[in-house]
C-alpha atoms as a PDB file:
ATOM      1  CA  UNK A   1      92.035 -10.727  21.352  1.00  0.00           C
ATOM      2  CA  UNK A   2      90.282 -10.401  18.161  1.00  0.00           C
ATOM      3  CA  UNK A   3      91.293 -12.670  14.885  1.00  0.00           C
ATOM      4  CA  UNK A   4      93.514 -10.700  12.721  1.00  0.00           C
ATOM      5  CA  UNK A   5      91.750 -10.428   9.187  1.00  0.00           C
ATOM      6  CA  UNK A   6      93.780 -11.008   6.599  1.00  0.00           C
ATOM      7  CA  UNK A   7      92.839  -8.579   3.647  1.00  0.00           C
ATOM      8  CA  UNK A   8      94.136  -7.054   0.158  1.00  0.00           C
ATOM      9  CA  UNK A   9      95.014  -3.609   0.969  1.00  0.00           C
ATOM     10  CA  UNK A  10      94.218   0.071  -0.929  1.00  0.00           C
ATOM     11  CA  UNK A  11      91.164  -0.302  -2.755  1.00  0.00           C
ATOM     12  CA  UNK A  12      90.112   3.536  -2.629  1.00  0.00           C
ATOM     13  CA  UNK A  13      87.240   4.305  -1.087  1.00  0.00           C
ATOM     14  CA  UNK A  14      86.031   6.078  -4.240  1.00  0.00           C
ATOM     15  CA  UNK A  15      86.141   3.611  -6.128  1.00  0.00           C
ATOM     16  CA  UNK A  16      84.646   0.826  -4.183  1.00  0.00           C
ATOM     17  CA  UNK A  17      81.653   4.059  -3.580  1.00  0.00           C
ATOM     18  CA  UNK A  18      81.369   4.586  -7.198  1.00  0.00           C
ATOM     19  CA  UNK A  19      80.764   0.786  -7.917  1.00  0.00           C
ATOM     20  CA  UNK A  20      77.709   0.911  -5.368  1.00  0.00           C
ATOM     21  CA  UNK A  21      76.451   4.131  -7.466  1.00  0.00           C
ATOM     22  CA  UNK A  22      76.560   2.557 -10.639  1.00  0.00           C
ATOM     23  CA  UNK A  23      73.987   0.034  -9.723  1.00  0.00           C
ATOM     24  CA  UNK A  24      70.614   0.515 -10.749  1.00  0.00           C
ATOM     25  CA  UNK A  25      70.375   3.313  -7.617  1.00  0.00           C
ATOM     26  CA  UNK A  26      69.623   2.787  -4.320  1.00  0.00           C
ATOM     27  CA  UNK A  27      65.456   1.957  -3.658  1.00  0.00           C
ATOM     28  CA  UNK A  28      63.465   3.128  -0.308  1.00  0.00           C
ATOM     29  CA  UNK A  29      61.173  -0.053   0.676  1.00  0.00           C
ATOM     30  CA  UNK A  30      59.357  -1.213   2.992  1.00  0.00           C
ATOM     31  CA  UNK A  31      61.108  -3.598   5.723  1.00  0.00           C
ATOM     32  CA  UNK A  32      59.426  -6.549   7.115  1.00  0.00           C
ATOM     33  CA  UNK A  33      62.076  -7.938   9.051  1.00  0.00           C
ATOM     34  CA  UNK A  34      65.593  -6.854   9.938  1.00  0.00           C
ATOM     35  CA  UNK A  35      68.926  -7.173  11.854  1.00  0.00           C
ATOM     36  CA  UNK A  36      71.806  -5.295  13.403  1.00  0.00           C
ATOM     37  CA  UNK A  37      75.599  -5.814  12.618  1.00  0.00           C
ATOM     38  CA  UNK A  38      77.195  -4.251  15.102  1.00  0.00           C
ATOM     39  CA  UNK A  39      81.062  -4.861  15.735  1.00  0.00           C
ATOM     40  CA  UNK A  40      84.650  -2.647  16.432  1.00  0.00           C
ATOM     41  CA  UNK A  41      87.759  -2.043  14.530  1.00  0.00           C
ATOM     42  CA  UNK A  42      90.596  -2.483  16.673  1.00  0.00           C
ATOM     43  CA  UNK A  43      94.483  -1.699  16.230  1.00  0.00           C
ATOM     44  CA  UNK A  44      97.432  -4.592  15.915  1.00  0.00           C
ATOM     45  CA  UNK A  45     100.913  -3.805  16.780  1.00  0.00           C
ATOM     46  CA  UNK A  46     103.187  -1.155  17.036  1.00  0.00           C
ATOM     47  CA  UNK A  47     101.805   2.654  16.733  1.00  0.00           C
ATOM     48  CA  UNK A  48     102.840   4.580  13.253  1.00  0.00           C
ATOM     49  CA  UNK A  49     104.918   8.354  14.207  1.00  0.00           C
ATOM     50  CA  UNK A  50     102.023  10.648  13.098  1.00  0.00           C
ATOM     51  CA  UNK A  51     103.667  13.739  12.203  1.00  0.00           C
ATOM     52  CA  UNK A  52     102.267  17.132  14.561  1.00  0.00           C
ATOM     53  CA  UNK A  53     102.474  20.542  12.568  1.00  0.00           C
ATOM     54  CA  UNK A  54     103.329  23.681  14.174  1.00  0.00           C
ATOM     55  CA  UNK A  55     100.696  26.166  15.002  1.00  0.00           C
ATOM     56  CA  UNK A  56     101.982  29.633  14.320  1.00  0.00           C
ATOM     57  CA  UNK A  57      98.965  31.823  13.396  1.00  0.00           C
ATOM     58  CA  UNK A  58      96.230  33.207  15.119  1.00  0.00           C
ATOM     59  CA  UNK A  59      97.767  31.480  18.144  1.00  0.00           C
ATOM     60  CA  UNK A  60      94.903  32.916  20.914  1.00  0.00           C
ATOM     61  CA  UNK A  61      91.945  31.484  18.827  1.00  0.00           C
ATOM     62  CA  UNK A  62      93.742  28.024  17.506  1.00  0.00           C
ATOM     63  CA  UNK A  63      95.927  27.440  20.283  1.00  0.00           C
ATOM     64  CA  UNK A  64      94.577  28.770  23.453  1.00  0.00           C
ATOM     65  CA  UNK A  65      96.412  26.438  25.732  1.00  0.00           C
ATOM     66  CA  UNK A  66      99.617  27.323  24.339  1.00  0.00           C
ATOM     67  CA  UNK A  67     100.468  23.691  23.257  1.00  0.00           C
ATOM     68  CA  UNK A  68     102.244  24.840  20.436  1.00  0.00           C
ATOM     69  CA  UNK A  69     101.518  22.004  17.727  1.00  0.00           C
ATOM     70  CA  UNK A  70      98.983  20.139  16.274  1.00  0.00           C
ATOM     71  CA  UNK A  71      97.734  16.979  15.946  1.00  0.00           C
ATOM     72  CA  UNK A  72      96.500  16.193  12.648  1.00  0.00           C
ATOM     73  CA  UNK A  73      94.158  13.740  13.715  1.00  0.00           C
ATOM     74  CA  UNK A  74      94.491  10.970  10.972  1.00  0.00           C
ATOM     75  CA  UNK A  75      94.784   7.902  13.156  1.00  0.00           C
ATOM     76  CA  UNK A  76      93.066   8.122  16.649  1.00  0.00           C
ATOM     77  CA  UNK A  77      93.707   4.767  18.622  1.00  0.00           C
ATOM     78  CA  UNK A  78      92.351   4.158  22.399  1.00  0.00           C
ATOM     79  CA  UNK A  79      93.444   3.271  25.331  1.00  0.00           C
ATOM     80  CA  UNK A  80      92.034  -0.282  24.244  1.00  0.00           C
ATOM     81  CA  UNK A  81      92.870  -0.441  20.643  1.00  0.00           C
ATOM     82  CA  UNK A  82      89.634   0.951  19.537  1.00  0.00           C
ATOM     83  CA  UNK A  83      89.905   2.730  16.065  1.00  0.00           C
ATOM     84  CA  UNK A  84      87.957   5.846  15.980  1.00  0.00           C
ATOM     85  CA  UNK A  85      86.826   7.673  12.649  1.00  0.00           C
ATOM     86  CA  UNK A  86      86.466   4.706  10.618  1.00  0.00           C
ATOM     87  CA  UNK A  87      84.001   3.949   8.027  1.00  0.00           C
ATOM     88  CA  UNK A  88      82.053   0.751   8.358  1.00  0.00           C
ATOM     89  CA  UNK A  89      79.750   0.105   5.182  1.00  0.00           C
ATOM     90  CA  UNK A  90      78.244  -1.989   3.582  1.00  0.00           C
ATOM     91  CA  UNK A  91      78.923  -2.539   0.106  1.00  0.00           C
ATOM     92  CA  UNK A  92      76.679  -3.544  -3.199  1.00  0.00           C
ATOM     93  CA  UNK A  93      73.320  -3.140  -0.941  1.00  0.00           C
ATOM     94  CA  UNK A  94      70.391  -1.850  -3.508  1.00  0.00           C
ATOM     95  CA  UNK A  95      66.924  -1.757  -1.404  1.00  0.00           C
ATOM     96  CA  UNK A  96      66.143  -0.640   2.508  1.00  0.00           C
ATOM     97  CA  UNK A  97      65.579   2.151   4.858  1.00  0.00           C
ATOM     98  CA  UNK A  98      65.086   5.570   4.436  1.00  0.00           C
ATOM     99  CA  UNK A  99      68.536   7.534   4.491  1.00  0.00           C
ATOM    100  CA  UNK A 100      68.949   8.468   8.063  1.00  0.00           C
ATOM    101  CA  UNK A 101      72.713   9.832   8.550  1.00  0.00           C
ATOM    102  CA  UNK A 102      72.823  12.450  12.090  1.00  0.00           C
ATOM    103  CA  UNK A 103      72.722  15.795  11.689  1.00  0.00           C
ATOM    104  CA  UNK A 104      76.344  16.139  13.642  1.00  0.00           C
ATOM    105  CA  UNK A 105      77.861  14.031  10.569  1.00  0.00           C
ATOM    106  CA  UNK A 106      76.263  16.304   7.926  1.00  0.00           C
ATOM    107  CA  UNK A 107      77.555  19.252   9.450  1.00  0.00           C
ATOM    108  CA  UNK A 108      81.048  20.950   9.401  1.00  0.00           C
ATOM    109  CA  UNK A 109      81.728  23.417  12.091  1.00  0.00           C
ATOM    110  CA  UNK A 110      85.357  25.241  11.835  1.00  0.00           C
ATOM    111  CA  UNK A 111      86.126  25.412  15.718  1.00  0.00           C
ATOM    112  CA  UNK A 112      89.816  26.240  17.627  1.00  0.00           C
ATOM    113  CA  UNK A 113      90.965  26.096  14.292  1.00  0.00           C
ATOM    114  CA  UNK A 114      89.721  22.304  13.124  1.00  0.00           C
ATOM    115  CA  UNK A 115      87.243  21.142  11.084  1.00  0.00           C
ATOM    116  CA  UNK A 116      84.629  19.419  13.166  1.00  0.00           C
ATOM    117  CA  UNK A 117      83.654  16.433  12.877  1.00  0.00           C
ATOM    118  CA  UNK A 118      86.582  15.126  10.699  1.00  0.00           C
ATOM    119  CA  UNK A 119      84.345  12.701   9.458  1.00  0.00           C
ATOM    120  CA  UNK A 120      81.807  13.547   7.548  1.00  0.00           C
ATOM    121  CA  UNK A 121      78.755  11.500   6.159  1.00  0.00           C
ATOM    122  CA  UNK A 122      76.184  13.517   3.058  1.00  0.00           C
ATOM    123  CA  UNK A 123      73.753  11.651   1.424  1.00  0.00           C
ATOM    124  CA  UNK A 124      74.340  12.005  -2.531  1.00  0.00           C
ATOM    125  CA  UNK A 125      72.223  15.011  -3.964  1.00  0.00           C
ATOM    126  CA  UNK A 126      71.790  16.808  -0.222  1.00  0.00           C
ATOM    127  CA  UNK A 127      74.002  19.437   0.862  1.00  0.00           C
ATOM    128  CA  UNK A 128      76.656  19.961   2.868  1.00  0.00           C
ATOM    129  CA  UNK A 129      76.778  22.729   5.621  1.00  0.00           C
ATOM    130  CA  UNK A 130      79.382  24.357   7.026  1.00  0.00           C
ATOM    131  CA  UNK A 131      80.142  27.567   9.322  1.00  0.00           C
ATOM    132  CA  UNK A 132      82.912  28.961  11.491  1.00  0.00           C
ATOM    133  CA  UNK A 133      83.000  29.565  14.917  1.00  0.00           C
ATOM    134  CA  UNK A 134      86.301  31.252  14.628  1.00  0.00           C
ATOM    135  CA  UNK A 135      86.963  34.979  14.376  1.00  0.00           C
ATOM    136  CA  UNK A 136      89.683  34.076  11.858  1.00  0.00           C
ATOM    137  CA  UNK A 137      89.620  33.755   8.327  1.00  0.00           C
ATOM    138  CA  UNK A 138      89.180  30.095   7.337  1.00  0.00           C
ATOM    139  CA  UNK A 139      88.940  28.521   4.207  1.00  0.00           C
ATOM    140  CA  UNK A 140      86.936  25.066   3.304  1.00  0.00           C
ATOM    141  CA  UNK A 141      88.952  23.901  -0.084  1.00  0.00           C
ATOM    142  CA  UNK A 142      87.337  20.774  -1.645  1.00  0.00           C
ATOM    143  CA  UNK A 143      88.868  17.927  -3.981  1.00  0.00           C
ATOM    144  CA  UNK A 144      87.326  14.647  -4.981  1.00  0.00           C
ATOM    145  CA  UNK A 145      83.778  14.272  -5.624  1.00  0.00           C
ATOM    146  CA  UNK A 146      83.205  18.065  -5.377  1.00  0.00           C
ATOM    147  CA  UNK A 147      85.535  20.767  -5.913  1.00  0.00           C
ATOM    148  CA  UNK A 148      84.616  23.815  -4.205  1.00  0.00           C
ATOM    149  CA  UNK A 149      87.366  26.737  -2.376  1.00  0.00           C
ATOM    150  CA  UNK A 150      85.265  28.929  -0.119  1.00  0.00           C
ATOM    151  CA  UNK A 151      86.237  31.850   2.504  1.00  0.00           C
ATOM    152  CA  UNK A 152      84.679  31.965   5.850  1.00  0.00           C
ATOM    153  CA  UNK A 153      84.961  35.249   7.536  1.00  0.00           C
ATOM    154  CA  UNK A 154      82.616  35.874   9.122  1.00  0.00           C
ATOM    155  CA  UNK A 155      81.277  33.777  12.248  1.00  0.00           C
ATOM    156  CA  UNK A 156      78.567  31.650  12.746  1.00  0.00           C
ATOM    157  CA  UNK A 157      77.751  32.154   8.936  1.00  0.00           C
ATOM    158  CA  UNK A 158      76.339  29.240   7.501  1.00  0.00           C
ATOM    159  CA  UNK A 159      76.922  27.870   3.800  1.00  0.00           C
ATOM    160  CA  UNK A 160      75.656  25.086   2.047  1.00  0.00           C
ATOM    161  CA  UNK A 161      76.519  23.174  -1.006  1.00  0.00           C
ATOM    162  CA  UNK A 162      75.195  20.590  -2.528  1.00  0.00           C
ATOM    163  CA  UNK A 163      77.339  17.133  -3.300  1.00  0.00           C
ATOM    164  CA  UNK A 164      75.949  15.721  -6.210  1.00  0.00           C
ATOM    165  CA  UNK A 165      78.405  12.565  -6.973  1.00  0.00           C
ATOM    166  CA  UNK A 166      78.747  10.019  -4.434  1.00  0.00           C
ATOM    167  CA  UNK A 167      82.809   9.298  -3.550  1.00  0.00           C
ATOM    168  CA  UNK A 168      85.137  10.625  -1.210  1.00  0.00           C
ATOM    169  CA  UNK A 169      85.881  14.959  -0.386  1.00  0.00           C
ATOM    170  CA  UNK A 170      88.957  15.819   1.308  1.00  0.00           C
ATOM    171  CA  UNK A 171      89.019  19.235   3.245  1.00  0.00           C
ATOM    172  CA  UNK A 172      91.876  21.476   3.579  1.00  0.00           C
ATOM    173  CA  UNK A 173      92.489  24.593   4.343  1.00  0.00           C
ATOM    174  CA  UNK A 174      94.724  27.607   2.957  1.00  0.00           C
ATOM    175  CA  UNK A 175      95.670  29.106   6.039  1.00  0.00           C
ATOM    176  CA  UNK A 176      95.603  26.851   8.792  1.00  0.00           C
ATOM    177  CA  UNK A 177      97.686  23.959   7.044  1.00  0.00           C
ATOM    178  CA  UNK A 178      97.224  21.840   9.566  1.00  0.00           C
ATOM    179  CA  UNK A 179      93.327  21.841   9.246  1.00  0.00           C
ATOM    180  CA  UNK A 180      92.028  18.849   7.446  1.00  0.00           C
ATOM    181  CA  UNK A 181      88.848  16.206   7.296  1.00  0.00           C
ATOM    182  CA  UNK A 182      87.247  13.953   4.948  1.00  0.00           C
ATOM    183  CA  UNK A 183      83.318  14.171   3.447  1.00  0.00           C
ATOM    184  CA  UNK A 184      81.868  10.626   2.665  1.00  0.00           C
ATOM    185  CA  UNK A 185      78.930  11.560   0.319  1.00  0.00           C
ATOM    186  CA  UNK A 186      76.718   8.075  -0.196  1.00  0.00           C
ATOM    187  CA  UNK A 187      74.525   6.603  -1.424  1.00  0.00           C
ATOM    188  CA  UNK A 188      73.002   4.867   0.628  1.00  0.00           C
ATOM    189  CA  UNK A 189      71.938   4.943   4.614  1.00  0.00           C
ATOM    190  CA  UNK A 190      74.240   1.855   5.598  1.00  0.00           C
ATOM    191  CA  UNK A 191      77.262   3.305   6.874  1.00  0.00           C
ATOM    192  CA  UNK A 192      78.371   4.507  10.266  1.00  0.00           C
ATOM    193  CA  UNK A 193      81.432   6.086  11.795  1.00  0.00           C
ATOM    194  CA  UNK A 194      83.285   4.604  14.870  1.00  0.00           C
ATOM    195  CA  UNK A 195      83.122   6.201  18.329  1.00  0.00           C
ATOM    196  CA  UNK A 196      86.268   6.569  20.577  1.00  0.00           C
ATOM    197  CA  UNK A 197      86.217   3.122  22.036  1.00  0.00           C
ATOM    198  CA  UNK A 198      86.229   1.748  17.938  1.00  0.00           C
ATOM    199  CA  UNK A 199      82.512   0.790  17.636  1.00  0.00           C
ATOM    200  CA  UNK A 200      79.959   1.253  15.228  1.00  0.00           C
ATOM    201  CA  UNK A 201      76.473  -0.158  14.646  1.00  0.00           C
ATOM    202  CA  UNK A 202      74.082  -0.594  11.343  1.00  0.00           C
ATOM    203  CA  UNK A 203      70.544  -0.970  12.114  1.00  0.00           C
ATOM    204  CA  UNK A 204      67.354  -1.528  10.105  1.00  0.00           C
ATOM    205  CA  UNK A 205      69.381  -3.967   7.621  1.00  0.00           C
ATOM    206  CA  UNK A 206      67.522  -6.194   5.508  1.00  0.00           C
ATOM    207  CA  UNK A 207      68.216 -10.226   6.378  1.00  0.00           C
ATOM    208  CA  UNK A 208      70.760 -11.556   3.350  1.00  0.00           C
ATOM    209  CA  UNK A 209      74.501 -12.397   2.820  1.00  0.00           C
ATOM    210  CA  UNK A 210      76.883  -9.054   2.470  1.00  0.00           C
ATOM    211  CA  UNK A 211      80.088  -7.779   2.245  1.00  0.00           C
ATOM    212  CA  UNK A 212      80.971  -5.039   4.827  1.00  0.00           C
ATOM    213  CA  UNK A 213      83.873  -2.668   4.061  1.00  0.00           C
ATOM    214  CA  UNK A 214      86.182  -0.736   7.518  1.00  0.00           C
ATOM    215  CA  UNK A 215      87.686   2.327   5.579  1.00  0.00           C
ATOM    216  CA  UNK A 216      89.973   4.145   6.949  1.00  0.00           C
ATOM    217  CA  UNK A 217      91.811   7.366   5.707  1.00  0.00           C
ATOM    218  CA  UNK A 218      95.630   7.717   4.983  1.00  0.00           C
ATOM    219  CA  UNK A 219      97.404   8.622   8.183  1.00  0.00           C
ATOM    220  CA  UNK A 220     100.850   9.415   6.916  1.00  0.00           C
ATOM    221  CA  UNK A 221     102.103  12.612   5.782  1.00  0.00           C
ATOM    222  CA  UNK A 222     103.895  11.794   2.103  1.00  0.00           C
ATOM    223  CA  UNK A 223     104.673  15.320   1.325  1.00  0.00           C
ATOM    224  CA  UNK A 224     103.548  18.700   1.563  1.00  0.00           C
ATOM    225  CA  UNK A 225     101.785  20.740  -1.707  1.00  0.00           C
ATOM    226  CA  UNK A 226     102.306  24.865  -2.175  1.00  0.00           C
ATOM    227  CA  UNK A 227      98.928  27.223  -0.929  1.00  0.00           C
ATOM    228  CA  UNK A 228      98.621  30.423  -1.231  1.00  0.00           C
ATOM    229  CA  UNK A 229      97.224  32.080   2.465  1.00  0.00           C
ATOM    230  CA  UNK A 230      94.818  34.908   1.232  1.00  0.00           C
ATOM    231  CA  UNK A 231      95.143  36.417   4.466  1.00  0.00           C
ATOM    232  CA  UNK A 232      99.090  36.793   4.755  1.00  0.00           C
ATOM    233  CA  UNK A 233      99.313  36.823   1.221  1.00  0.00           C
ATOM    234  CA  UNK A 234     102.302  34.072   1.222  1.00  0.00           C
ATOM    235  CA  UNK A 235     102.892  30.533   0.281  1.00  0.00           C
ATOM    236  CA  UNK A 236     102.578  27.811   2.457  1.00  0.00           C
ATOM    237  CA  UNK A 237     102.943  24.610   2.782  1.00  0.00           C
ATOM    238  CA  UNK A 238     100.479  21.885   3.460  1.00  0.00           C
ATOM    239  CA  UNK A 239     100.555  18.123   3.478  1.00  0.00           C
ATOM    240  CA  UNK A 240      99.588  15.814   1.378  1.00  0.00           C
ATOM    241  CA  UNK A 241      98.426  12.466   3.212  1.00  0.00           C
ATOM    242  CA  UNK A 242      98.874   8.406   2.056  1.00  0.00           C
ATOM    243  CA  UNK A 243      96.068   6.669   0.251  1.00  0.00           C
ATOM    244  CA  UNK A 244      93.005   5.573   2.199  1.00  0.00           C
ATOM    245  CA  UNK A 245      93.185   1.550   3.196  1.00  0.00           C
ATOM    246  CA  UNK A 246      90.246  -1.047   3.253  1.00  0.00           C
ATOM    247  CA  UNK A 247      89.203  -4.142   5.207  1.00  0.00           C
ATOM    248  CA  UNK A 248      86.601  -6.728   3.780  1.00  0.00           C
ATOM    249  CA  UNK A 249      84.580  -9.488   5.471  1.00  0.00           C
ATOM    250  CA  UNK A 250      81.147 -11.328   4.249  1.00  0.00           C
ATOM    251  CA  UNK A 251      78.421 -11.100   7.094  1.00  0.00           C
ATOM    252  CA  UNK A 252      75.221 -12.282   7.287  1.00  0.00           C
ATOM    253  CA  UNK A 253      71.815 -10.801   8.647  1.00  0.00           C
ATOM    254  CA  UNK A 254      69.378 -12.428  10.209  1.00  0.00           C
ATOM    255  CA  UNK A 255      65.900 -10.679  11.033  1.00  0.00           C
ATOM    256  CA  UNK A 256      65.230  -9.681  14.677  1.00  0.00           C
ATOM    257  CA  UNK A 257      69.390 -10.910  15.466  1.00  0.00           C
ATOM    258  CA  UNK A 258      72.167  -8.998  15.691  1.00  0.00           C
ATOM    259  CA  UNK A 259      74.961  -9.530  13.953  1.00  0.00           C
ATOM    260  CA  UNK A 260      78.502  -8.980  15.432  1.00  0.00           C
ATOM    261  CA  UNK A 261      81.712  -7.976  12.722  1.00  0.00           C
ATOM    262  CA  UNK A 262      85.103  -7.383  14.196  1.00  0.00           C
ATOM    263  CA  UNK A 263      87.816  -6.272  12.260  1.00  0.00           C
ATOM    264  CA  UNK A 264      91.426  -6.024  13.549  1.00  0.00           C
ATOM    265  CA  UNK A 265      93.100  -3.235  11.044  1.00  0.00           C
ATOM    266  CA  UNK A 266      97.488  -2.670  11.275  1.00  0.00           C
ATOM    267  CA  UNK A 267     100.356  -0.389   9.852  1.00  0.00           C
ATOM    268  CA  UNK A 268     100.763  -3.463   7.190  1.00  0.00           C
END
């Protein structure tokens, strides 16, 4: 079992990625020497209820197996505790690599009726790309760091924007209520996402003393908000989801080492 980390909860992730903005801006060097910190975020206790929402539109594209609801995909925990779709980062870092965030992360795909990946990761001052792979009207409605409302109908049509303040994007959309994901946009190359088992690695980090920051999005439903659905011009209603939540711990880097972070995150 991992140590549970004890930790002041709710700092929001914009504000803790606005603080690392307002620094004198992130430098591309040259690195002589460098580490990994490489780690997992794993779950303590007793699983939340998630709340499921009920597909009933466009049933043979978003629900072809006839499963009749849908996860909304806010907390995934494995078999083994590993937390998936968290944000490991590391905070108050100024000079180091080259940005170097995947393709898949900088690229929203609108597929079975979700947004794919649901977390995403844009440099600051790049753009954003989406398309849909459904035959369906979708809609890609940004708040946060960038406000933007755009239709998709046609297929396989791609759209970019550009995300020009770093902080955190939530996606929604105004049909399919239960569609939803978050857009990271950084500023700076040291962050990764977890994978299914709850791991992440940062590589290429310069040796020092750092704080790294788990960040994970609100995964309870506190109410649901009035949308209009252009296509069967009617209201609906979609939900509105609890604050984001934070972990901190102080790591340091040694060159040619890795470093090894595990935090243990909980409902509390």
């Amino acid at each position: 079992m991992f140590p549970k980390l004890t930790f002041a909860v709710s700092l929001l992730f914009l504000a803790v990625v606005v603080e690392c903005a307002a620094q004198s801006g992130y430098q591309v060097v040259s690195l002589a020497g460098t580490g990994t910190i490489g780690g997992t975020v794993q779950w303590a206790g007793p699983m939340p209820h998630l709340a499921t929402f009920l597909i009933n539109k466009d049933n043979a594209i978003c629900d072809p197996d006839k499963v009749g609801i849908r996860d909304l995909e806010r907390l995934s925990v494995g078999a083994r505790g590993g937390v998936a779709n968290t944000v490991v980062f590391l905070k108050d870092i100024s000079r180091g690599k080259a940005m170097d965030i995947p393709e898949p992360r900088r690229f929203l795909d609108q597929k079975r009726c979700r947004y794919e990946p649901h977390i995403l990761l844009v440099p600051q001052n790049t753009a954003l790309q989406m398309k849909s792979s459904d035959a369906v009207l979708h809609t890609v409605h940004m708040d946060g760091a960038a406000t933007y409302n755009l239709p998709f109908p046609f297929t396989n049509q791609v759209v970019s924007r550009s995300m020009r303040s770093a902080g955190l994007v939530n996606l929604k959309c105004n049909g399919g209520v239960w569609m939803n994901a978050e857009v990271l946009v950084i500023p700076h190359p040291y962050y990764a996402v977890t994978d299914e088992n709850g791991q992440f690695e940062l590589t290429d980090v310069p040796s020092g003393d750092y704080e790294i920051v788990a960040w994970h999005e609100g995964w309870h439903v506190l109410r649901s908000e009035a949308a209009f659905d252009v296509l069967s011009e009617r209201r609906v209603q979609r939900p509105v989801f609890s604050e984001p939540k934070t972990w901190e711990k102080s790591v340091q880097v040694d060159t040619n080492n890795r470093a090894t972070v595990n935090f243990v995150v909980s409902e509390k």
